[in-house]
C-alpha atoms as a PDB file:
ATOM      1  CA  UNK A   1     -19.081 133.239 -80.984  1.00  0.00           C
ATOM      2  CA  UNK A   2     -21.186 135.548 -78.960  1.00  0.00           C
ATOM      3  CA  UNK A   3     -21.189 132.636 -76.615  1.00  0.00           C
ATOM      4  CA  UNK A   4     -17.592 133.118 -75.925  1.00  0.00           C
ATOM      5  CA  UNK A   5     -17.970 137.135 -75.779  1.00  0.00           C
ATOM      6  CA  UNK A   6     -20.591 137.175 -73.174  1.00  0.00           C
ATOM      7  CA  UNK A   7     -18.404 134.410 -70.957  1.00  0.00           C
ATOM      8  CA  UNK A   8     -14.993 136.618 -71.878  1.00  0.00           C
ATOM      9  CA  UNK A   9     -16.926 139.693 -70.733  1.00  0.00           C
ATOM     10  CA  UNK A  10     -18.241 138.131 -67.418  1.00  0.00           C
ATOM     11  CA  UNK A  11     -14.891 137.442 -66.522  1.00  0.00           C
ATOM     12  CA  UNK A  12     -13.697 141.011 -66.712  1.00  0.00           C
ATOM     13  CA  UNK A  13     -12.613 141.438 -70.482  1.00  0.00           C
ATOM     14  CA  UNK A  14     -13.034 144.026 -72.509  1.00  0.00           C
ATOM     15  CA  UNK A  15     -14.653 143.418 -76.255  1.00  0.00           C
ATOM     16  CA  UNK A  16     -11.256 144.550 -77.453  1.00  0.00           C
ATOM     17  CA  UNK A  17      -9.236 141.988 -75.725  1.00  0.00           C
ATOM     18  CA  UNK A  18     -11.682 139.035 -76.712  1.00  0.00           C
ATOM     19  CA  UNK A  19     -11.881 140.534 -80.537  1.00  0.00           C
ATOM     20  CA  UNK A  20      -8.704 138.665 -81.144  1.00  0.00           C
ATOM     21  CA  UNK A  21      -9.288 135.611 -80.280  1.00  0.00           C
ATOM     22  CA  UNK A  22     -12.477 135.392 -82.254  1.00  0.00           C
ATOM     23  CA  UNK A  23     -12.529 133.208 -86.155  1.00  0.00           C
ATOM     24  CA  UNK A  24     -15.671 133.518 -88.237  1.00  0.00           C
ATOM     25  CA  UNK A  25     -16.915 129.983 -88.862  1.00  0.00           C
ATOM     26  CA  UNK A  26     -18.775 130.318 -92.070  1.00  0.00           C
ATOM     27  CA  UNK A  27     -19.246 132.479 -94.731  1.00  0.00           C
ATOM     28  CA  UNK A  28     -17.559 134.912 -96.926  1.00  0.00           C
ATOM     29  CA  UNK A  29     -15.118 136.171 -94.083  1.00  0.00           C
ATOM     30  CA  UNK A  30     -14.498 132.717 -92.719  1.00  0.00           C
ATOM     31  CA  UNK A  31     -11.274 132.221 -90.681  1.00  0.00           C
ATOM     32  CA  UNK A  32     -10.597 135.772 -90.373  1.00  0.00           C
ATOM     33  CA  UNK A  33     -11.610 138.139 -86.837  1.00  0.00           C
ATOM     34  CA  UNK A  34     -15.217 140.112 -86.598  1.00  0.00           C
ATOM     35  CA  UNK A  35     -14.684 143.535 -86.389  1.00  0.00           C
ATOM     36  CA  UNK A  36     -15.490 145.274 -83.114  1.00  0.00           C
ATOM     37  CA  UNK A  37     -18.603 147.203 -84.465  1.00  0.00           C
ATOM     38  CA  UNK A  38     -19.958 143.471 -85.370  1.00  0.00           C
ATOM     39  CA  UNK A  39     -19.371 142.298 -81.829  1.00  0.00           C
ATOM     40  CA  UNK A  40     -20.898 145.500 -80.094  1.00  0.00           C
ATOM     41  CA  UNK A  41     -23.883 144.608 -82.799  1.00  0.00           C
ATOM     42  CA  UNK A  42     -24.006 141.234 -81.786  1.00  0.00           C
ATOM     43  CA  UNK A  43     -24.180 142.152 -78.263  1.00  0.00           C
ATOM     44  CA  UNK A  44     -26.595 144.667 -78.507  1.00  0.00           C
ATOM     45  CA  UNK A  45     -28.893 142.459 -80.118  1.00  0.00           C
ATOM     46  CA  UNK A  46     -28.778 139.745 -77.700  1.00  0.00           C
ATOM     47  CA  UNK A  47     -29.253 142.121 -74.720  1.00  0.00           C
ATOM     48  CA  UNK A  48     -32.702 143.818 -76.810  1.00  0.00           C
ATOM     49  CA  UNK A  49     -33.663 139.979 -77.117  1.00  0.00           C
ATOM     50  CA  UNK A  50     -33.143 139.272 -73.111  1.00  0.00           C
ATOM     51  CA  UNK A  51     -34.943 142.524 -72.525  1.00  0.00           C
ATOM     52  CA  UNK A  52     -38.070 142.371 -74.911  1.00  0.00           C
ATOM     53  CA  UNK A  53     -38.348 138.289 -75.037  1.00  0.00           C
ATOM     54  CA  UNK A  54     -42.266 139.087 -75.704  1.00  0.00           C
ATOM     55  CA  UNK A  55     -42.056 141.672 -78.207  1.00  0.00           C
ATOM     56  CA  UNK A  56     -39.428 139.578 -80.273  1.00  0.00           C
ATOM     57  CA  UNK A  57     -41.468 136.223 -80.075  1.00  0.00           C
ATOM     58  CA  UNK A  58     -44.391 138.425 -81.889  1.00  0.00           C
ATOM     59  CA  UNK A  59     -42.267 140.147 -83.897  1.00  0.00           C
ATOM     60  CA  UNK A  60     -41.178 136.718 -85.325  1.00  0.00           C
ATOM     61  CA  UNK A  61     -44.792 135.455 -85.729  1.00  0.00           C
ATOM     62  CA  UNK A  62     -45.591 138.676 -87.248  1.00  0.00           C
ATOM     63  CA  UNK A  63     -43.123 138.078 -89.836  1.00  0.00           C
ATOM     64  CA  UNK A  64     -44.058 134.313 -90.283  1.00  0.00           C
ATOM     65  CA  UNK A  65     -47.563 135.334 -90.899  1.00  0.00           C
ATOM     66  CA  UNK A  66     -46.505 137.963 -93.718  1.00  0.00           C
ATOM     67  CA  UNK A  67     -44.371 135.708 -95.152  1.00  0.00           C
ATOM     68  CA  UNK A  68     -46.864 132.366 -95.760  1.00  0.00           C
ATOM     69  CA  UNK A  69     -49.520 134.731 -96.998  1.00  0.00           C
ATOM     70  CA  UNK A  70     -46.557 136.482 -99.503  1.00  0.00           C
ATOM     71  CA  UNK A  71     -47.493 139.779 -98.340  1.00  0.00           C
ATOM     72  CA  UNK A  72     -43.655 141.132 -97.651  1.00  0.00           C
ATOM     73  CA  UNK A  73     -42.954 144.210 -99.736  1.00  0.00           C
ATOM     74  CA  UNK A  74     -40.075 143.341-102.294  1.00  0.00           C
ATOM     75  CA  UNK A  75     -41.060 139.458-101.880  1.00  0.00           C
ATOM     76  CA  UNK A  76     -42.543 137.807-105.248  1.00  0.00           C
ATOM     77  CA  UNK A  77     -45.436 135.613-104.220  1.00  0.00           C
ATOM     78  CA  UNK A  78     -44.389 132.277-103.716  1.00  0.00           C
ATOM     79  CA  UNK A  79     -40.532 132.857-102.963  1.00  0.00           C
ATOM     80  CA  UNK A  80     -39.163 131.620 -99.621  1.00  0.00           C
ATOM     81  CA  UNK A  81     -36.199 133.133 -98.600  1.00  0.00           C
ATOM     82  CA  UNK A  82     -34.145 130.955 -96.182  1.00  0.00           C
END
């Protein structure tokens, strides 16, 4: 999906014309349209990822590290959360 958003929006469309167009695939909402706050979200995150590519590869081995030694606040030792 965001796939399709960021090739819409290279080709001059606005989030609100692509919004339409758009199905979930999965999940409770499946076969119906993201909202536009979801989309914006989406995109938002994907542009902090091609900004910070170094901060959110440690940020993800940060997280891997507090999760094998169970020390995640609100995680019971031993659970894995997928």
């Amino acid at each position: 999906m965001l796939h399709t958003v960021l090739r819409r929006r290279a080709n001059g469309e606005t989030v609100e014309q692509i919004q339409p167009d758009l199905i979930i695939p999965t999940g409770r909402r499946k076969g119906q349209n993201p909202s536009l706050s979801s989309i914006y979200r989406a995109l938002a995150e994907h542009e902090k990822q091609q900004t910070y590519p170094d901060a959110v590869a440690q940020a993800h081995a940060d997280f891997a590290a507090l999760q094998s030694a169970g020390s995640i606040p609100g995680q019971m030792a031993g659970s894995m959360v997928s």
